[in-house]
C-alpha atoms as a PDB file:
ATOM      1  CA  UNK A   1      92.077 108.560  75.984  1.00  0.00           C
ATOM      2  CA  UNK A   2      91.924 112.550  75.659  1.00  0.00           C
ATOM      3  CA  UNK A   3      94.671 114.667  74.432  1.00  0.00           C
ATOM      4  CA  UNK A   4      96.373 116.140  77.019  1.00  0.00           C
ATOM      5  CA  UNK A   5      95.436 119.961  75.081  1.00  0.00           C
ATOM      6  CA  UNK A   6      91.586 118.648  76.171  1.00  0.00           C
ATOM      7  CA  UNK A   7      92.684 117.407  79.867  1.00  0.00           C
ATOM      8  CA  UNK A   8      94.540 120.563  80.009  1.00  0.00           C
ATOM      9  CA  UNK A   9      91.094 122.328  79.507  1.00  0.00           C
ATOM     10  CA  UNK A  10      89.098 120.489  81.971  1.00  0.00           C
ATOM     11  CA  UNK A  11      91.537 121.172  84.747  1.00  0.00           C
ATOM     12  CA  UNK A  12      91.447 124.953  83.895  1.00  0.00           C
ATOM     13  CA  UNK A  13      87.936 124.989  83.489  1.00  0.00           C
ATOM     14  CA  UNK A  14      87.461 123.736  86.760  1.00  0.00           C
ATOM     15  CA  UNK A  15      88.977 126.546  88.693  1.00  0.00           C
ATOM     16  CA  UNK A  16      87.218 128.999  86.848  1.00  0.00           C
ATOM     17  CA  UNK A  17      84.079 126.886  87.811  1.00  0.00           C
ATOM     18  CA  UNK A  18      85.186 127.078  91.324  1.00  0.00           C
ATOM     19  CA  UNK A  19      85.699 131.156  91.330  1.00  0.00           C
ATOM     20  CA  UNK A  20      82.715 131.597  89.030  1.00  0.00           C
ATOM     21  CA  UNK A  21      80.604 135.234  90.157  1.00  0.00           C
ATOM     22  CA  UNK A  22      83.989 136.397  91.507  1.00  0.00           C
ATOM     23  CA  UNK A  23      86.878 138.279  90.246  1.00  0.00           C
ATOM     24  CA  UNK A  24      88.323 137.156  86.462  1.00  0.00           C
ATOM     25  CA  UNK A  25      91.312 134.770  86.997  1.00  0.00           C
ATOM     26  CA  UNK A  26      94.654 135.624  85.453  1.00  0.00           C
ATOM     27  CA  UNK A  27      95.405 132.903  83.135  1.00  0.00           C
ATOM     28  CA  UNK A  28      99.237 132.955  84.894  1.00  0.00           C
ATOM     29  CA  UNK A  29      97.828 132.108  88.072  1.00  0.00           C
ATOM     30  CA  UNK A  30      95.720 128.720  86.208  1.00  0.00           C
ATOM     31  CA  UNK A  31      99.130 127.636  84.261  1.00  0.00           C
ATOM     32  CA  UNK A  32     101.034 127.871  87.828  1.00  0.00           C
ATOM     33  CA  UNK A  33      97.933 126.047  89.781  1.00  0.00           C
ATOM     34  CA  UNK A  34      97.933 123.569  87.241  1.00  0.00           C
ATOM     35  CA  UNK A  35     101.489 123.683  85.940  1.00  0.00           C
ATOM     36  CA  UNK A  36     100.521 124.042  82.190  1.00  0.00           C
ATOM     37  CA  UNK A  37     102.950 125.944  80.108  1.00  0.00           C
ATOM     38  CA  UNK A  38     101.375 129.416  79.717  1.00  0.00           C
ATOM     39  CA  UNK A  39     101.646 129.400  75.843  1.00  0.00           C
ATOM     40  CA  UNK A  40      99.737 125.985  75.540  1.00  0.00           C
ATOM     41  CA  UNK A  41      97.187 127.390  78.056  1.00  0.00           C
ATOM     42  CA  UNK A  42      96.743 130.413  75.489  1.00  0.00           C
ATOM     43  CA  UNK A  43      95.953 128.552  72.683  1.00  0.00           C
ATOM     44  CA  UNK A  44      93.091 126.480  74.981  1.00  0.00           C
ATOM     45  CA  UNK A  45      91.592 129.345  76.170  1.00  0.00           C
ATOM     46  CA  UNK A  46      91.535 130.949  72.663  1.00  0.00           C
ATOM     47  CA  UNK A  47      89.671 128.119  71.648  1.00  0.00           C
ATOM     48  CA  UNK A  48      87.543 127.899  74.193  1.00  0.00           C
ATOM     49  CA  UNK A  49      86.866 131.672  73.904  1.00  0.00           C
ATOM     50  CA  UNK A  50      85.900 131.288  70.241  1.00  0.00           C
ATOM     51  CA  UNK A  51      83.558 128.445  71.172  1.00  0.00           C
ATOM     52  CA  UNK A  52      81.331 130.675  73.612  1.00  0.00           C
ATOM     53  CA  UNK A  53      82.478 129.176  76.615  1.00  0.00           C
ATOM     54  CA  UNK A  54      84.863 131.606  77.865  1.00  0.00           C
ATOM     55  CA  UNK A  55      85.099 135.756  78.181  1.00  0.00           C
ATOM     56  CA  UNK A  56      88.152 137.947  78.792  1.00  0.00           C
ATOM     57  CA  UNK A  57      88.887 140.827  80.265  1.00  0.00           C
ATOM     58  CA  UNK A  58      91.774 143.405  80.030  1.00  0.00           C
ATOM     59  CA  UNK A  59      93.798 145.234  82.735  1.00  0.00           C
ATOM     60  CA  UNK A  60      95.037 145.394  85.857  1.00  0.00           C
ATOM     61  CA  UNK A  61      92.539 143.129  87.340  1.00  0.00           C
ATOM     62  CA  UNK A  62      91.646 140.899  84.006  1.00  0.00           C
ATOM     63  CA  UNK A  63      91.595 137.289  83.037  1.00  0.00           C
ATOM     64  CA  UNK A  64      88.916 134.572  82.360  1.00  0.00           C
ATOM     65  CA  UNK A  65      85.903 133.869  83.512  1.00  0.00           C
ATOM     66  CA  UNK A  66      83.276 131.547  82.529  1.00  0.00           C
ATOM     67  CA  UNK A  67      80.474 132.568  80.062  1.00  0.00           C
ATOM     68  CA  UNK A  68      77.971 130.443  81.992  1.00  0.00           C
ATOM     69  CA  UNK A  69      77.500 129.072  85.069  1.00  0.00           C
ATOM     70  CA  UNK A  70      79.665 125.876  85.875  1.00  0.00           C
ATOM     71  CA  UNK A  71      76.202 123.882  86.040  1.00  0.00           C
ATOM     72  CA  UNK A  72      75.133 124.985  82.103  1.00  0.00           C
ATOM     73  CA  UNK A  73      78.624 123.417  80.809  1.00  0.00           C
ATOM     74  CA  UNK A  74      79.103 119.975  80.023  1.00  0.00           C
ATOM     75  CA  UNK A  75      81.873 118.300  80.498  1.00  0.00           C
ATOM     76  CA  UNK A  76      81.401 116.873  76.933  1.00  0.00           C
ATOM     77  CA  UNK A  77      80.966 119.893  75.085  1.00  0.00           C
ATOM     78  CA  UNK A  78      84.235 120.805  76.595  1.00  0.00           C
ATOM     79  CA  UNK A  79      85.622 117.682  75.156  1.00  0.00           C
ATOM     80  CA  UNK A  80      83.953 118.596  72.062  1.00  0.00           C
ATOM     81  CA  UNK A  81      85.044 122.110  71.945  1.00  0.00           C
ATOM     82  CA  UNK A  82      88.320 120.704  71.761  1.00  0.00           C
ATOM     83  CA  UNK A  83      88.218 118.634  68.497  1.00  0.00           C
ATOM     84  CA  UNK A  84      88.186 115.163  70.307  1.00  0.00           C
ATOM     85  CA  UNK A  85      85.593 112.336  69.384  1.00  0.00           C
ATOM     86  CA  UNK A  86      84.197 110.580  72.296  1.00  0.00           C
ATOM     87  CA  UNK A  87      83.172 107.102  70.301  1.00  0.00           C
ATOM     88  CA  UNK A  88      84.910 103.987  70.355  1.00  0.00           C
ATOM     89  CA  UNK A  89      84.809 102.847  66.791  1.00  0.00           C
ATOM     90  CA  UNK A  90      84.313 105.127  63.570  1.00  0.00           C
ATOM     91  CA  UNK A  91      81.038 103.442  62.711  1.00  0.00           C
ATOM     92  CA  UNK A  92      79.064 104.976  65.631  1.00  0.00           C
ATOM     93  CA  UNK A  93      78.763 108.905  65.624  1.00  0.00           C
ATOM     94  CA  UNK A  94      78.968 110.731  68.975  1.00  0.00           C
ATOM     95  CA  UNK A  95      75.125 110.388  69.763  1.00  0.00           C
ATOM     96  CA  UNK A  96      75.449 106.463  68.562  1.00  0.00           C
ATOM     97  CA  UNK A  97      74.355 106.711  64.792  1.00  0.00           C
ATOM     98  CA  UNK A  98      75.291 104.106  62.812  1.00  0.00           C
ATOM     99  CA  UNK A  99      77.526 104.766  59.740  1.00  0.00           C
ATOM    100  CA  UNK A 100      79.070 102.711  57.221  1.00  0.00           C
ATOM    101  CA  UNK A 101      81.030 100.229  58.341  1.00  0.00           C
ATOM    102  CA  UNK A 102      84.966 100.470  57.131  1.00  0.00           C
ATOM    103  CA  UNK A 103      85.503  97.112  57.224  1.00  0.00           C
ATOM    104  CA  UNK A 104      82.353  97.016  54.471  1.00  0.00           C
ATOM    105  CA  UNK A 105      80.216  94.279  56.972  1.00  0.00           C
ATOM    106  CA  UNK A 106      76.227  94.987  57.537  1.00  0.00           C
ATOM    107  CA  UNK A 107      75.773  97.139  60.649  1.00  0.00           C
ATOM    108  CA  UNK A 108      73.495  93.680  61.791  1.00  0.00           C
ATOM    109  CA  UNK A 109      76.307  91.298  60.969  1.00  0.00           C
ATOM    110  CA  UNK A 110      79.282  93.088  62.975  1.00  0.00           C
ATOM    111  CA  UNK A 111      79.793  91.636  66.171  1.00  0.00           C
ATOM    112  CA  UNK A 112      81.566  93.965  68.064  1.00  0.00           C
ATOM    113  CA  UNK A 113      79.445  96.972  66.940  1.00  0.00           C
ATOM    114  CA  UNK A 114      76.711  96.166  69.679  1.00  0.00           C
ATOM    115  CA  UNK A 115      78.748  95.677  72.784  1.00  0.00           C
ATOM    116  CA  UNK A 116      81.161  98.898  71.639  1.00  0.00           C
ATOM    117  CA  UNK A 117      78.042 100.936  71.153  1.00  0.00           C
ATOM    118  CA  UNK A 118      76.931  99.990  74.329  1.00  0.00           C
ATOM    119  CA  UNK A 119      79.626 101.106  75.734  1.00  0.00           C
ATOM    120  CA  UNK A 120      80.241 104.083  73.833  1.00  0.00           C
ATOM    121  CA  UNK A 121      76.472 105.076  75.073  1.00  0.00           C
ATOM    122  CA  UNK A 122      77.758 104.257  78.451  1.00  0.00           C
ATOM    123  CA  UNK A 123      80.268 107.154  77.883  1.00  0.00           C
ATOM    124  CA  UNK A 124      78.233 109.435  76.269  1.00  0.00           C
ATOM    125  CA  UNK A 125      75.432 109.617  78.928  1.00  0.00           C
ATOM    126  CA  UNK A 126      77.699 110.084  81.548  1.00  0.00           C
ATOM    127  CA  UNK A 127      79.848 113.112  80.050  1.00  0.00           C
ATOM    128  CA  UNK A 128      77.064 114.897  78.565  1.00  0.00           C
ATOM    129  CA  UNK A 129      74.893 114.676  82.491  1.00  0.00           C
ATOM    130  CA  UNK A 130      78.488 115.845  84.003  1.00  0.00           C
ATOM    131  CA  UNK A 131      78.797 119.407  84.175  1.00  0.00           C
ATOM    132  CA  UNK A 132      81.540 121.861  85.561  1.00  0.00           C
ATOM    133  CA  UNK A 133      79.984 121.971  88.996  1.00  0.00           C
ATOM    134  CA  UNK A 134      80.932 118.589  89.327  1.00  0.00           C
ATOM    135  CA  UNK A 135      84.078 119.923  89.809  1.00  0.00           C
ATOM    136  CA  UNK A 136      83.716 122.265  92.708  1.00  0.00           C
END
């Protein structure tokens, strides 16, 4: 399950995907849509600002606006851009590497390692083909 910081993120992301090529959104009008506390929402977008996805802009008629179209972002590099892992056990990397196994077993000899990387690939393919626009 995601942190609610990340969930928090998708949900704001989506109404700037849904206003993208219009005005900048003030980010107190996305914490009242959503009800996020604004302060919480600050730290998101600062994140998500330092990870390219974001832009500001100051004023009277400022906010946030996407840095790409809705279609360009992933839903998992949102998820990403967050700090969250997407796999399902720590011997599979996001793109469904092996590593060592912590339990100290031979990657052929586990025998849950197949069916969780399964599904972990499952997961993978469908956030990384999910964009933004999916949202609108």
């Amino acid at each position: 399950m995601f942190s609610r910081k990340t969930r928090y993120a998708i949900m704001a992301l989506s109404i700037l995907a849904r206003e993208y090529g219009q005005a900048a959104v003030p980010m107190s009008r996305i914490a009242d849509e959503q009800n996020v506390p604004i302060r919480f929402l600050e730290g998101i977008f600062l994140q998500l600002r330092n990870e390219g996805m974001l832009v500001s802009e100051r004023g009277v008629s400022g906010g946030y606006r996407l840095a790409y179209p809705p279609q360009e972002i992933k839903v998992l590099d949102v998820i990403l851009a967050m700090g969250e892992k997407v796999g399902m056990i720590s011997c599979l990397d996001i793109y469904g590497n092996s590593f060592e196994c912590e339990f100290g077993l031979d990657c052929d000899k586990c025998r849950i390692r197949e069916m969780f990387g399964d599904i972990h690939k499952s997961i993978y393919d469908n956030l990384s083909s999910r964009t933004l626009a999916d949202f609108i």
